[in-house]
N, C-alpha and C. Protein backbone atom coordinates (compact mmCIF):
# COMPACT_ATOMS: atom_id res chain seq x y z
N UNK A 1 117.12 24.69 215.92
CA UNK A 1 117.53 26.02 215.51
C UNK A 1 116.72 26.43 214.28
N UNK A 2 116.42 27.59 214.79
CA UNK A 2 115.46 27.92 213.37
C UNK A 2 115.70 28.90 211.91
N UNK A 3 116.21 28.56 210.64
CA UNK A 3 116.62 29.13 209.84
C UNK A 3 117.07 30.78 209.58
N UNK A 4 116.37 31.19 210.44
CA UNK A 4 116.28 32.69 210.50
C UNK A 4 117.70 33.31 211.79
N UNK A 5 117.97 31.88 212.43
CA UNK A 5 119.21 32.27 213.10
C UNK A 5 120.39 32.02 212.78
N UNK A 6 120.78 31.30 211.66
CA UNK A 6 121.65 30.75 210.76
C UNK A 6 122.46 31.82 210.43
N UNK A 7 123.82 31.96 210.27
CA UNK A 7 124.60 33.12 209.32
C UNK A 7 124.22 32.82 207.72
N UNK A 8 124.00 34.12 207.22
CA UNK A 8 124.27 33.91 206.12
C UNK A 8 125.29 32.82 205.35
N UNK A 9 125.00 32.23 204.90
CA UNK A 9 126.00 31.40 203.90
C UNK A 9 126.69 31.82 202.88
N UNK A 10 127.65 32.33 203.10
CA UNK A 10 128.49 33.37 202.36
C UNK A 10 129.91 33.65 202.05
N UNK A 11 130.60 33.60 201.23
CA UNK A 11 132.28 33.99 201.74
C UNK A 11 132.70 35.29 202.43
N UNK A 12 131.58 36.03 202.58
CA UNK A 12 131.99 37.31 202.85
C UNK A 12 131.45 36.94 204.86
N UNK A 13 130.57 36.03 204.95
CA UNK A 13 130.41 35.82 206.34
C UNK A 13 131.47 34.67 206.98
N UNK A 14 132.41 33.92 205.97
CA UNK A 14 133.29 33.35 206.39
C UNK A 14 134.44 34.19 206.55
N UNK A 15 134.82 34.84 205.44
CA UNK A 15 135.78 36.26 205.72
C UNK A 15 135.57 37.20 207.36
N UNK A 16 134.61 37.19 207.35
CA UNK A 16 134.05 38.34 208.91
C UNK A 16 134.29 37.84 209.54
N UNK A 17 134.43 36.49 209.87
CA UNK A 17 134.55 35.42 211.64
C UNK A 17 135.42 35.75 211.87
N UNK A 18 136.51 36.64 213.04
CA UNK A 18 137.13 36.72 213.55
C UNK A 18 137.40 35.85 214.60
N UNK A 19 136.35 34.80 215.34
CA UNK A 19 136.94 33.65 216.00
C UNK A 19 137.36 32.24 215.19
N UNK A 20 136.77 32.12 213.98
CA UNK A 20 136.86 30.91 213.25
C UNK A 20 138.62 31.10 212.79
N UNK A 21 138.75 29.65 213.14
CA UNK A 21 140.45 29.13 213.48
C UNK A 21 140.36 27.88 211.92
N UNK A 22 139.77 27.61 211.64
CA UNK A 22 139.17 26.47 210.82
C UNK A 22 138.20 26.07 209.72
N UNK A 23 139.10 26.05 208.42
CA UNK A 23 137.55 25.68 207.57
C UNK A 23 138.20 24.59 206.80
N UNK A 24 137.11 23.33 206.46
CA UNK A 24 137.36 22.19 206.12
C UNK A 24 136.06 22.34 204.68
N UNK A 25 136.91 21.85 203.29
CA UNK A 25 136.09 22.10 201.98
C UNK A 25 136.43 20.49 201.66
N UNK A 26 134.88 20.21 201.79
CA UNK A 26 135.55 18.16 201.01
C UNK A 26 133.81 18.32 199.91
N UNK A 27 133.46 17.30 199.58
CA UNK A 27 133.06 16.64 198.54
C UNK A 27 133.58 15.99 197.23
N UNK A 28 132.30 15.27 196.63
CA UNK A 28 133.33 14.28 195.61
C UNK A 28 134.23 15.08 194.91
N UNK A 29 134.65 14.04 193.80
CA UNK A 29 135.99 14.19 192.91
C UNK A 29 134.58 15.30 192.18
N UNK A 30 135.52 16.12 191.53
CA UNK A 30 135.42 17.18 190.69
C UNK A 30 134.44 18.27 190.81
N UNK A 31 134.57 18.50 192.66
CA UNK A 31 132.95 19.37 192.53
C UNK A 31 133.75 21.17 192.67
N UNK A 32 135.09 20.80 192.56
CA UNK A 32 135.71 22.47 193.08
C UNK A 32 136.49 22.42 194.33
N UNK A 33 136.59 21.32 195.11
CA UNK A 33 137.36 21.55 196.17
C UNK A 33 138.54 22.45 196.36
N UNK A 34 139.31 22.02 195.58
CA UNK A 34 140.89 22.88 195.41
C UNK A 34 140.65 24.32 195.27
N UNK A 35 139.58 24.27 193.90
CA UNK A 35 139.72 25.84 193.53
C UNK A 35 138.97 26.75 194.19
N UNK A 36 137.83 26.17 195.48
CA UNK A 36 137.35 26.85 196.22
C UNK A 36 138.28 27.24 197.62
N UNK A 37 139.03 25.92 197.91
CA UNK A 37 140.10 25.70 199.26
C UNK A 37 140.65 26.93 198.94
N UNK A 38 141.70 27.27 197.64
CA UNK A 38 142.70 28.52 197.40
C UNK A 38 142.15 29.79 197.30
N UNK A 39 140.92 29.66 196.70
CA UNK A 39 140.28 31.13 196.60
C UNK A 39 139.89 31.58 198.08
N UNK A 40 139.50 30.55 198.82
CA UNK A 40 139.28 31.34 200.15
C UNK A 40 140.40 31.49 201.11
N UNK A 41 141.86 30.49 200.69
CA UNK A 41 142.78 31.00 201.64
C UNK A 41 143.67 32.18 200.96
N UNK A 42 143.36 32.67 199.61
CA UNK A 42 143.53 33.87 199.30
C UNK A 42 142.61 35.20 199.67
N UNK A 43 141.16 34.78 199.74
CA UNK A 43 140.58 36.08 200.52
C UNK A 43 140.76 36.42 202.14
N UNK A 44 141.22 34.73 202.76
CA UNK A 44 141.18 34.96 204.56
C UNK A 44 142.69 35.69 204.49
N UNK A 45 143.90 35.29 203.66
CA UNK A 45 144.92 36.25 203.71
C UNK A 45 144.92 37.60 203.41
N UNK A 46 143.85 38.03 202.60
CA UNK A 46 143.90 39.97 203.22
C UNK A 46 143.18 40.45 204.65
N UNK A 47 142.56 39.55 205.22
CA UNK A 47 141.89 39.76 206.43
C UNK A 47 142.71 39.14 207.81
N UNK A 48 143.84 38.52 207.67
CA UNK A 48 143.91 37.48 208.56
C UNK A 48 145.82 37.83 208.75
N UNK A 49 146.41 37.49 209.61
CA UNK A 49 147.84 37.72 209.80
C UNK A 49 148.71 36.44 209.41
N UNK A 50 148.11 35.33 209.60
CA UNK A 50 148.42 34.22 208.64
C UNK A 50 147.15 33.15 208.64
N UNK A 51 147.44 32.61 207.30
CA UNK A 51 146.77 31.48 206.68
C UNK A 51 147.34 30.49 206.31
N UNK A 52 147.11 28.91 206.61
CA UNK A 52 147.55 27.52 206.29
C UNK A 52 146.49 27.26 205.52
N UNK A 53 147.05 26.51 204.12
CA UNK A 53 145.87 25.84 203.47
C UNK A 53 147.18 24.28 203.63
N UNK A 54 146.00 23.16 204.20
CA UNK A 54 146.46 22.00 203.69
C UNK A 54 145.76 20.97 203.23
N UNK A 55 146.24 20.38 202.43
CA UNK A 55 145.56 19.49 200.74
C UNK A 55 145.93 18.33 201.93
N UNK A 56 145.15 17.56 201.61
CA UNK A 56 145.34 15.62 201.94
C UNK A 56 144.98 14.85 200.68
N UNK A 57 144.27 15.81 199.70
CA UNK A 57 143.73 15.39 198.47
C UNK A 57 145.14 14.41 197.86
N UNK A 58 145.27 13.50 197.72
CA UNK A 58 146.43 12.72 196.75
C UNK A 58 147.14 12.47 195.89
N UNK A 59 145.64 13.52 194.84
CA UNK A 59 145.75 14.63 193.75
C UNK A 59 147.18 15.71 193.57
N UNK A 60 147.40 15.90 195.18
CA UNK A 60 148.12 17.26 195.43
C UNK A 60 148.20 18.49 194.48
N UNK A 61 146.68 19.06 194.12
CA UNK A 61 146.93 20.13 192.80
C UNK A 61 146.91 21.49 193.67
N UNK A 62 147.13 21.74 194.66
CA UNK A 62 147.65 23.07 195.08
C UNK A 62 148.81 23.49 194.36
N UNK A 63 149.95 22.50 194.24
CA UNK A 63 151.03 23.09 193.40
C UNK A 63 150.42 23.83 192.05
N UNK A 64 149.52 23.27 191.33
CA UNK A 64 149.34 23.12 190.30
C UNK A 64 148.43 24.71 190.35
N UNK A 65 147.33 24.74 190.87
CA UNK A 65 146.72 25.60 191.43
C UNK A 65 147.31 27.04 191.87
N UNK A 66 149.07 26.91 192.44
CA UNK A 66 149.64 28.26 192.80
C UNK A 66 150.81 28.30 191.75
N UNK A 67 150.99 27.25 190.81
CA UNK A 67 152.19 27.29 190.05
C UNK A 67 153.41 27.67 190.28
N UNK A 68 153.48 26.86 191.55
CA UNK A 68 154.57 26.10 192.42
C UNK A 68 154.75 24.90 192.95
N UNK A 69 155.84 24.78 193.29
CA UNK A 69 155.93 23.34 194.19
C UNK A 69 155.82 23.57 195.76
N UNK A 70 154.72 22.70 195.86
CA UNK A 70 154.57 22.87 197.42
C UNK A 70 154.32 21.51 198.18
N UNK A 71 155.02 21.38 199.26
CA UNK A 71 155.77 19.86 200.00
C UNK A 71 155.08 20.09 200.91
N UNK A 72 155.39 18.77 202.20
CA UNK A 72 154.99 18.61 203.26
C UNK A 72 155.25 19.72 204.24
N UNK A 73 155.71 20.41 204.05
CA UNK A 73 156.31 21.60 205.05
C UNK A 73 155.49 22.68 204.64
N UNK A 74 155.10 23.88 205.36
CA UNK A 74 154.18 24.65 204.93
C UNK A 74 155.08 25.81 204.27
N UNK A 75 154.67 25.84 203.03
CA UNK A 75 155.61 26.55 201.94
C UNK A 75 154.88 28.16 201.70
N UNK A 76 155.53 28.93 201.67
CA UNK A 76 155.06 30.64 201.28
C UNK A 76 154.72 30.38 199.92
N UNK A 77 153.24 31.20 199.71
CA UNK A 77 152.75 31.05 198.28
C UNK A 77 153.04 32.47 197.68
N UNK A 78 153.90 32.28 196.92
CA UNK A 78 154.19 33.48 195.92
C UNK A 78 153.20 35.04 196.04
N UNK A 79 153.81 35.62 196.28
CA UNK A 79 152.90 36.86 196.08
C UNK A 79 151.96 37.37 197.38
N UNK A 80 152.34 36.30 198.30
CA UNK A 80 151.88 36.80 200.06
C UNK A 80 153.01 36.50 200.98
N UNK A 81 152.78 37.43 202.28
CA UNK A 81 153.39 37.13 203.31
C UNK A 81 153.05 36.50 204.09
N UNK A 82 151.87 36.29 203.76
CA UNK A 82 151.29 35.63 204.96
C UNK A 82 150.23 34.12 204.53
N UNK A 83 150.57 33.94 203.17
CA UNK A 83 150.01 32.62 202.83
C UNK A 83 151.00 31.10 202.75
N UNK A 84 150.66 30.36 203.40
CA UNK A 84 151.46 29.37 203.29
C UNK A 84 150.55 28.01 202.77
N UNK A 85 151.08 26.88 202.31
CA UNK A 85 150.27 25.61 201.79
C UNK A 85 151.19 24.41 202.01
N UNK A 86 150.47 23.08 202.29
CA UNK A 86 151.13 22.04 202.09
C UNK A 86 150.41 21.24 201.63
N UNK A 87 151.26 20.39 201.25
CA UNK A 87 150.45 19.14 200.55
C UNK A 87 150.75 17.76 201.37
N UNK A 88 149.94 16.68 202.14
CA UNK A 88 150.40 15.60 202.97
C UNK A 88 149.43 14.89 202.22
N UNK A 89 150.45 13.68 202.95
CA UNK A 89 149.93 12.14 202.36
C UNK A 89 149.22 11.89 203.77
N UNK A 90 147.76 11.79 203.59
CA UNK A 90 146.80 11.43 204.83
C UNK A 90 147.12 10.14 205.88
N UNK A 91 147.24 9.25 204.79
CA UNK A 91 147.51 7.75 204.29
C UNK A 91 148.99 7.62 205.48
N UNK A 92 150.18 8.27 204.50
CA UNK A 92 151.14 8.13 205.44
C UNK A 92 151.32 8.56 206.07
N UNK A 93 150.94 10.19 206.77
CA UNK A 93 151.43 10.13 207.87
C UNK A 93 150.28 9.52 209.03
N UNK A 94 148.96 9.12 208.96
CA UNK A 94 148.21 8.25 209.90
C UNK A 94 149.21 7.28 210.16
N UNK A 95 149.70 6.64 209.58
CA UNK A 95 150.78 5.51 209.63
C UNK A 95 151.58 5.60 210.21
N UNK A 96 152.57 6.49 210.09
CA UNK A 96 153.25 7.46 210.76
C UNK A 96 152.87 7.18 212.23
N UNK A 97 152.15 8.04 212.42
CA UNK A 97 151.33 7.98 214.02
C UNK A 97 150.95 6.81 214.71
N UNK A 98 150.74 5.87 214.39
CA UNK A 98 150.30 4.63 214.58
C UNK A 98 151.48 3.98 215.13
N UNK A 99 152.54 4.11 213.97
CA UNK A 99 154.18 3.10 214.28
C UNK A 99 154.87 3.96 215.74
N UNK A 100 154.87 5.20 215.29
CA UNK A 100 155.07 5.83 216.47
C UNK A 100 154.14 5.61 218.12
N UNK A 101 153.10 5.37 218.30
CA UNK A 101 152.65 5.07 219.53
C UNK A 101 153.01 3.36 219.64
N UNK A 102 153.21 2.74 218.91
CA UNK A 102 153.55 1.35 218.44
C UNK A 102 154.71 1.18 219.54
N UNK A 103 155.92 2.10 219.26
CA UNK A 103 156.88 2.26 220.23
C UNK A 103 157.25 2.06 221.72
């Protein structure tokens, strides 16, 4: 594929995807993950009818980040209708899943 067919790399071309169901933000410890994860599930919520942001980070600073408490259950973030967040333990619920087919 040749560079010139690429989308722009952009938040405003991640905002436009009307088929994209999915965006995944990782790299190391301290490069912005969180504060990039929330800023964009605050811009896909004026474009979008709902938005899930979920942390596996261990960290769990989404709370911290919306200055709330936010659990395993997908919690309404203050000040939208249509933003929700959770925070999971990666760790346990893989485990979880495992004991359960174990069955």
């Amino acid at each position: 594929m040749d560079d010139l067919d690429l989308p722009d790399p952009s938040l405003k071309n991640i905002i436009d995807q009307t088929t994209l169901q999915w965006v995944f933000v990782g790299g190391k410890g301290g490069v912005g993950k969180t504060t990039t994860s929330c800023c964009l599930g605050v811009q896909l919520a004026k474009s979008r009818t709902k938005v899930l942001l979920v942390s596996t980070d261990p960290a769990h600073n989404l709370s911290d980040a919306f200055c709330q408490k936010i659990g395993r259950e997908p919690t309404p973030i203050h000040g939208f209708d249509n933003l929700c967040a959770m925070e999971i333990d990666a760790s346990q619920e893989a485990e979880s899943e495992i004991e359960a087919t174990d069955d």
